[in-house]
Protein backbone atom coordinates (compact mmCIF):
# COMPACT_ATOMS: atom_id res chain seq x y z
CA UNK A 1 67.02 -75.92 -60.77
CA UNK A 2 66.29 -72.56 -59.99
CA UNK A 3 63.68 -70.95 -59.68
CA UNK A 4 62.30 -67.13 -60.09
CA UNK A 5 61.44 -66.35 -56.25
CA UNK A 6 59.16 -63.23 -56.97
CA UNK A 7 57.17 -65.55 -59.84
CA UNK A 8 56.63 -67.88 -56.82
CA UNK A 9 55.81 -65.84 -54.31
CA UNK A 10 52.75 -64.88 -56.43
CA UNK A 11 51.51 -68.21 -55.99
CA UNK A 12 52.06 -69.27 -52.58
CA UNK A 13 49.86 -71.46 -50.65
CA UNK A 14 48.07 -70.40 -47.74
CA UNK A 15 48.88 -72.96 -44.34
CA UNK A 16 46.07 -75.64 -44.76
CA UNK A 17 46.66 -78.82 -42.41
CA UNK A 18 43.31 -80.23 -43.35
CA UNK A 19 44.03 -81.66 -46.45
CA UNK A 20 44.05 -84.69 -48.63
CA UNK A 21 44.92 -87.03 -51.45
CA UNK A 22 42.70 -87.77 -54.22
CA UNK A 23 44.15 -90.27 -56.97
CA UNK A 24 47.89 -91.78 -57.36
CA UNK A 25 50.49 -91.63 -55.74
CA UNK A 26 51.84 -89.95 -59.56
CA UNK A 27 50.92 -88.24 -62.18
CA UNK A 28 46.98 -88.14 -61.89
CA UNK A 29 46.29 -87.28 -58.32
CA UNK A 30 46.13 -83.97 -56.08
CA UNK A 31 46.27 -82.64 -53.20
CA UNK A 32 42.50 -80.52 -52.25
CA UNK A 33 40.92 -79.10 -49.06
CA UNK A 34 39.05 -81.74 -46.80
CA UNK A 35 36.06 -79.51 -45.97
CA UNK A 36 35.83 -78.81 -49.76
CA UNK A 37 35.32 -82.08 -50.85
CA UNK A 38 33.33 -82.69 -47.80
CA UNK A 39 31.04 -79.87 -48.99
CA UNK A 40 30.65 -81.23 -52.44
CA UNK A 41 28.00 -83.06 -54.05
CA UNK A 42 29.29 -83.23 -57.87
CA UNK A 43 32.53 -83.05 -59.16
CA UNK A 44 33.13 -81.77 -62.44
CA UNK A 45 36.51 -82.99 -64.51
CA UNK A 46 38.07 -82.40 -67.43
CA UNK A 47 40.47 -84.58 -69.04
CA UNK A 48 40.67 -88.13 -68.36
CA UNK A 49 44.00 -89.54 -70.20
CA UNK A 50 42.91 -93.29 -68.98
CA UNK A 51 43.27 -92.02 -65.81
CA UNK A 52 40.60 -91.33 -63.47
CA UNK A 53 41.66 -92.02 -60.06
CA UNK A 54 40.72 -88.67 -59.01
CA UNK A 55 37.29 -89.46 -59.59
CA UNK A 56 36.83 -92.85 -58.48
CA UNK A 57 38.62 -91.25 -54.98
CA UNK A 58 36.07 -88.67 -54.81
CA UNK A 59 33.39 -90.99 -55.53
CA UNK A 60 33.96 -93.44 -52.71
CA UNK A 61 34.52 -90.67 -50.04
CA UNK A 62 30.86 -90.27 -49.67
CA UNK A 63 27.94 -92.53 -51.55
CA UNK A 64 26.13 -89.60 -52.48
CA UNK A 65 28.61 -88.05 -54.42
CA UNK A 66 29.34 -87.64 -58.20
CA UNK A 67 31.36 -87.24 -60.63
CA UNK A 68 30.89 -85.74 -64.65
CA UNK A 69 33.82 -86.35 -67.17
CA UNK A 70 34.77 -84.84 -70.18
CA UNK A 71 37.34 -85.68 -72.91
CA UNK A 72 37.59 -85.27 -76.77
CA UNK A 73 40.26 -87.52 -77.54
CA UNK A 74 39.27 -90.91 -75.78
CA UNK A 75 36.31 -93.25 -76.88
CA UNK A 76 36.01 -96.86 -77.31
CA UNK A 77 36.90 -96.74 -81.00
CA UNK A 78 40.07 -94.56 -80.51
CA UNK A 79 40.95 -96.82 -77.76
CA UNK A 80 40.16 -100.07 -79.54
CA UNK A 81 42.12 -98.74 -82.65
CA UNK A 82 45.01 -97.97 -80.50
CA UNK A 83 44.93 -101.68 -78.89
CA UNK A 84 44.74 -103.40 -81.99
CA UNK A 85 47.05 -101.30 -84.28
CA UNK A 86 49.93 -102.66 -81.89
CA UNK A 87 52.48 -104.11 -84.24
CA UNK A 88 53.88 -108.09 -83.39
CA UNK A 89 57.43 -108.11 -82.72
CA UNK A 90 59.14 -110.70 -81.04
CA UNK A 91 60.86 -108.09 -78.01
CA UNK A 92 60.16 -107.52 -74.84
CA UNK A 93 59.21 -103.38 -76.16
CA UNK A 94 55.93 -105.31 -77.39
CA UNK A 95 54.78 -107.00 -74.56
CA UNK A 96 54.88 -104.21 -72.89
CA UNK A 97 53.07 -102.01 -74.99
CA UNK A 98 50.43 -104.14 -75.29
CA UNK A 99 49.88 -104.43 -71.77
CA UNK A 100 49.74 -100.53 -71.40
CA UNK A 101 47.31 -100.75 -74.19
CA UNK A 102 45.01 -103.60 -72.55
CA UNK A 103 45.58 -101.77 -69.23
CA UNK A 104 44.13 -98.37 -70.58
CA UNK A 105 40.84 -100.40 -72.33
CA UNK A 106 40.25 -102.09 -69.12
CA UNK A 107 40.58 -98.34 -67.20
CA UNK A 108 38.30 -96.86 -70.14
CA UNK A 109 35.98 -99.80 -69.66
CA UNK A 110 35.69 -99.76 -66.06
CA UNK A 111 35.31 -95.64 -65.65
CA UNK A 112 32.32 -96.45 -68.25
CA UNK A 113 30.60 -98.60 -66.54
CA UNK A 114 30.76 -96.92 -62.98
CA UNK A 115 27.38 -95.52 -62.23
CA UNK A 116 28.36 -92.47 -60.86
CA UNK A 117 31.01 -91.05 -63.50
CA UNK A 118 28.81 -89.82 -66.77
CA UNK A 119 31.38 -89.42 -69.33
CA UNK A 120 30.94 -87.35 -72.29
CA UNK A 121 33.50 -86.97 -75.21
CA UNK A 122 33.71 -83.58 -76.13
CA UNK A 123 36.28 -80.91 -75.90
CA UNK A 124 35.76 -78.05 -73.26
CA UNK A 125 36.52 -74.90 -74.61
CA UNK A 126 35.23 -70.99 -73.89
CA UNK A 127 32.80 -71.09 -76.90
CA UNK A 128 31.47 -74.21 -79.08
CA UNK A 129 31.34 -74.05 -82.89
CA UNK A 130 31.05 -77.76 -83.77
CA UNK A 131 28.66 -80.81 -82.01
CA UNK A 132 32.15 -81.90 -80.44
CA UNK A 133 32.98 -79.15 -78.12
CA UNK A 134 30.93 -78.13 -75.08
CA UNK A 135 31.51 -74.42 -74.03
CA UNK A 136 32.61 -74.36 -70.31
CA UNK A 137 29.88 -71.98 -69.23
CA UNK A 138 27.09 -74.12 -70.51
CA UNK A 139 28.47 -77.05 -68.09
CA UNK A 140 28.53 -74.95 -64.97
CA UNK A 141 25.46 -72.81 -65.68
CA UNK A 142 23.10 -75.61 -65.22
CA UNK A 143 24.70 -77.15 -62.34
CA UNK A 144 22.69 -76.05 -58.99
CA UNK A 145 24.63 -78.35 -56.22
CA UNK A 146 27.78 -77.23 -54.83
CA UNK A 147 30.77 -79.19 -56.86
CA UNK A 148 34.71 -79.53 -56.43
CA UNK A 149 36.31 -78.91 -60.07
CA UNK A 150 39.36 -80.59 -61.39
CA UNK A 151 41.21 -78.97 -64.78
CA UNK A 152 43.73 -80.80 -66.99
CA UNK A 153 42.72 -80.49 -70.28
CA UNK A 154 46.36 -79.45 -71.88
CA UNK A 155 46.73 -76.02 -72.54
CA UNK A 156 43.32 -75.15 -72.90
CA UNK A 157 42.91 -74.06 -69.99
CA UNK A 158 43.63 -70.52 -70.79
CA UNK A 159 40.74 -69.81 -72.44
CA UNK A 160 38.24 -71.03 -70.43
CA UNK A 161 39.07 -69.38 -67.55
CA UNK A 162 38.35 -66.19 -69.10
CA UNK A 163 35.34 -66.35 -67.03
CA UNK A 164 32.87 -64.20 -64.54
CA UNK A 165 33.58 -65.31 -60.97
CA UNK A 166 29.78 -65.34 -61.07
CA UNK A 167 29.74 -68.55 -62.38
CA UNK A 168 32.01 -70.37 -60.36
CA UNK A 169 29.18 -69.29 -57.64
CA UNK A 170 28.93 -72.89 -56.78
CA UNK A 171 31.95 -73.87 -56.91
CA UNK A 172 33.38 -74.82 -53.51
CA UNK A 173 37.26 -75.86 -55.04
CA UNK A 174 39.45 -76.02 -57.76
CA UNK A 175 42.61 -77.81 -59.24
CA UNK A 176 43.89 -77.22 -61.98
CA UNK A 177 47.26 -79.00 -64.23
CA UNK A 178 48.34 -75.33 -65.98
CA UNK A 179 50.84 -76.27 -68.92
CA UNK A 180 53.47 -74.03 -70.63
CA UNK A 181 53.51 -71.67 -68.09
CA UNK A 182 56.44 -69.63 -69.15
CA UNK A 183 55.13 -69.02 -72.75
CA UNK A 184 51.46 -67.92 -71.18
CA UNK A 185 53.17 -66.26 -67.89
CA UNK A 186 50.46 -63.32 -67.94
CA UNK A 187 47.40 -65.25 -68.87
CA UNK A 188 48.71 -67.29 -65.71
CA UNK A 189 49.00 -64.84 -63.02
CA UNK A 190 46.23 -62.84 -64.25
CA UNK A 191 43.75 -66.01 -63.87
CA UNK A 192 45.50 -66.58 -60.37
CA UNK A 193 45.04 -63.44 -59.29
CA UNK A 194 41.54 -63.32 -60.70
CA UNK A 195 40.71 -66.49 -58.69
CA UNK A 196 42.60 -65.66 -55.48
CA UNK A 197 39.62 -62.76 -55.11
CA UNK A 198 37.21 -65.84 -53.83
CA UNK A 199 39.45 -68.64 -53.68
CA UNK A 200 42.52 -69.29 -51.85
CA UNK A 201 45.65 -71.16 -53.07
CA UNK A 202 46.38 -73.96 -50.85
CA UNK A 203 48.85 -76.34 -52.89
CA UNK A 204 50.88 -75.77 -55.72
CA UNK A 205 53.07 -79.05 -56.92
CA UNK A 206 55.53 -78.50 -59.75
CA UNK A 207 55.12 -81.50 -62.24
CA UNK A 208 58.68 -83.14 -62.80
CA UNK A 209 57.83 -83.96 -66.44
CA UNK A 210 57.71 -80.46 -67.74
CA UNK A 211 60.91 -78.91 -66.26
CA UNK A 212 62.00 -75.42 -65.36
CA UNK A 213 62.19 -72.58 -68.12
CA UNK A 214 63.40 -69.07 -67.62
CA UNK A 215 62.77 -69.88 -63.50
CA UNK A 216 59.34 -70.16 -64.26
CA UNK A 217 57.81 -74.32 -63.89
CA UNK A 218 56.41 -75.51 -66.81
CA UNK A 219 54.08 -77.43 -65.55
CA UNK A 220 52.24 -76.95 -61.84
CA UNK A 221 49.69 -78.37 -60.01
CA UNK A 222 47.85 -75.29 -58.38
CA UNK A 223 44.62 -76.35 -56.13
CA UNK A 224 42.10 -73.03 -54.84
CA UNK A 225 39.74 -73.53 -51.70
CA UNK A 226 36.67 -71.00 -51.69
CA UNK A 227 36.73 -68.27 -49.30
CA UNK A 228 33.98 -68.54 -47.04
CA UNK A 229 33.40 -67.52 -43.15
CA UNK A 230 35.42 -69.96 -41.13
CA UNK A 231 38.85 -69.36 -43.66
CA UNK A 232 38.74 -65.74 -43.92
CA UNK A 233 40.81 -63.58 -42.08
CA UNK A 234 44.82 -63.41 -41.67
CA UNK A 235 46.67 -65.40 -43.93
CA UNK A 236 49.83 -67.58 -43.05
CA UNK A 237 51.67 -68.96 -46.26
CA UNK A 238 53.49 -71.65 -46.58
CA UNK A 239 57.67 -71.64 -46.51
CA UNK A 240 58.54 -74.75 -48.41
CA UNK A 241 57.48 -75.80 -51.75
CA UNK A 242 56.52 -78.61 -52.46
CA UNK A 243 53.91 -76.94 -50.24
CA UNK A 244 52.35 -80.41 -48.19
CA UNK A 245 53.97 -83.91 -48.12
CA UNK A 246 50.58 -85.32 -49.52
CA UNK A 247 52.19 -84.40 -52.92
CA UNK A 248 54.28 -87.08 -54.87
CA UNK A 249 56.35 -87.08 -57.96
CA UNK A 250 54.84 -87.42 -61.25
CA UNK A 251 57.75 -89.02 -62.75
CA UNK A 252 58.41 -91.44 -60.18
CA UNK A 253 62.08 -91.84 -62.28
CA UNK A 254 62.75 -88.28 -62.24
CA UNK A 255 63.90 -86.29 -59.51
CA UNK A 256 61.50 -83.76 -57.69
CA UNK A 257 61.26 -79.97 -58.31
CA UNK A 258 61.95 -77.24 -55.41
């Protein structure tokens, strides 16, 4: 698959050997900055999707630490519907659906009753207008610790990162899943490009289930690192993408991206 060298080159990491793994070895984890996550005190998500590996990761690298969740479309009714709607057949299909099911209740279950993720189902978007959305700025205003943020919320990302840098003030790093990329090309660079003025680009990952269109990834894992006194000054960028060897395929069936 090829892809559009001058769309990549607007993207590409900065050298980082201090880095690490936070969730699976799939779909669901990412590769951040060590001395961000270090740093951090909270870490703010959004999007769960019965996964939250990420989290639980960043909660056991340091007792002290975190985490707030949000997500419209998962609660225990939804999830409880879900289970029980499974139709009997007599096939192996059904057996394994139902375990998915039962596996994603006992994920939703656990993540609820860990003491240090506060979930909250509401949809994040740039500016409420019903009692189940949340507009981004209202999260992040009130927040006075230093915090790592994590992104995957499906498309809308777009919108709520039409944002002052001002109130990322806090914010010591950033990943973020960005979807349809080819169909929102400008709104992508122009938010990368916007960020890149305090944050650096230290991984990008190209998720294997979205494909390549027009050259252009549909799907990419992009993680930022703040700039701050002991990372600022000349910049070496990576050759090679993918960009560290920390990153794994989302589709472990599916062949990688390059």
């Amino acid at each position: 698959m090829l892809l559009n060298d001058e769309f990549m080159a607007k993207i590409r990491p900065v050298i980082n050997e201090n880095q690490l793994r936070f969730g699976d070895a799939q779909d669901g984890g990412y590769v951040v900055d060590l001395q961000s996550v270090v740093d951090a005190k909270l870490l703010i998500s959004l999007g769960y999707g019965f996964n939250c590996s990420f989290e639980k990761d960043f909660i056991k690298f340091d007792k002290n630490k975190s985490a707030i969740l949000f997500d419209d479309q998962i609660n225990l009714f939804t999830t409880l519907k879900t289970f029980f709607s499974t139709k009997f057949r007599m096939n192996r299909k059904y057996v394994d659906t139902l375990l998915f099911r039962f596996a994603n209740l006992a994920r939703y279950i656990s993540m609820k009753l860990s003491r240090r993720i506060t979930y909250h189902n509401l949809r994040v978007v740039k500016e409420a207008t019903t009692s189940k959305e949340i507009a981004f700025s209202r999260i992040i205003d009130g927040i006075e610790v230093e915090y790592f943020l994590k992104i995957d919320i499906e498309g809308y990302e777009y919108e709520i990162l039409e944002l002052d840098l001002n109130l990322l003030k806090k914010c010591l790093g950033i990943c973020i899943e960005f979807h349809q990329i080819d169909g929102n090309k400008e709104k992508f660079l122009f938010i990368v490009e916007k960020l890149k003025r305090e944050f650096d680009v230290t991984n990008i990952h190209i998720n294997n289930y979205g494909g390549i269109k027009n050259g252009i990834p549909e799907v990419m894992e992009v993680t930022f690192q703040r700039k701050i006194g002991r990372n600022i000054g000349e910049r070496n960028y990576v050759k090679a993408i993918p960009s560290s060897n920390l990153n794994y395929k989302n589709n472990p069936k599916s062949p990688e991206i390059y």
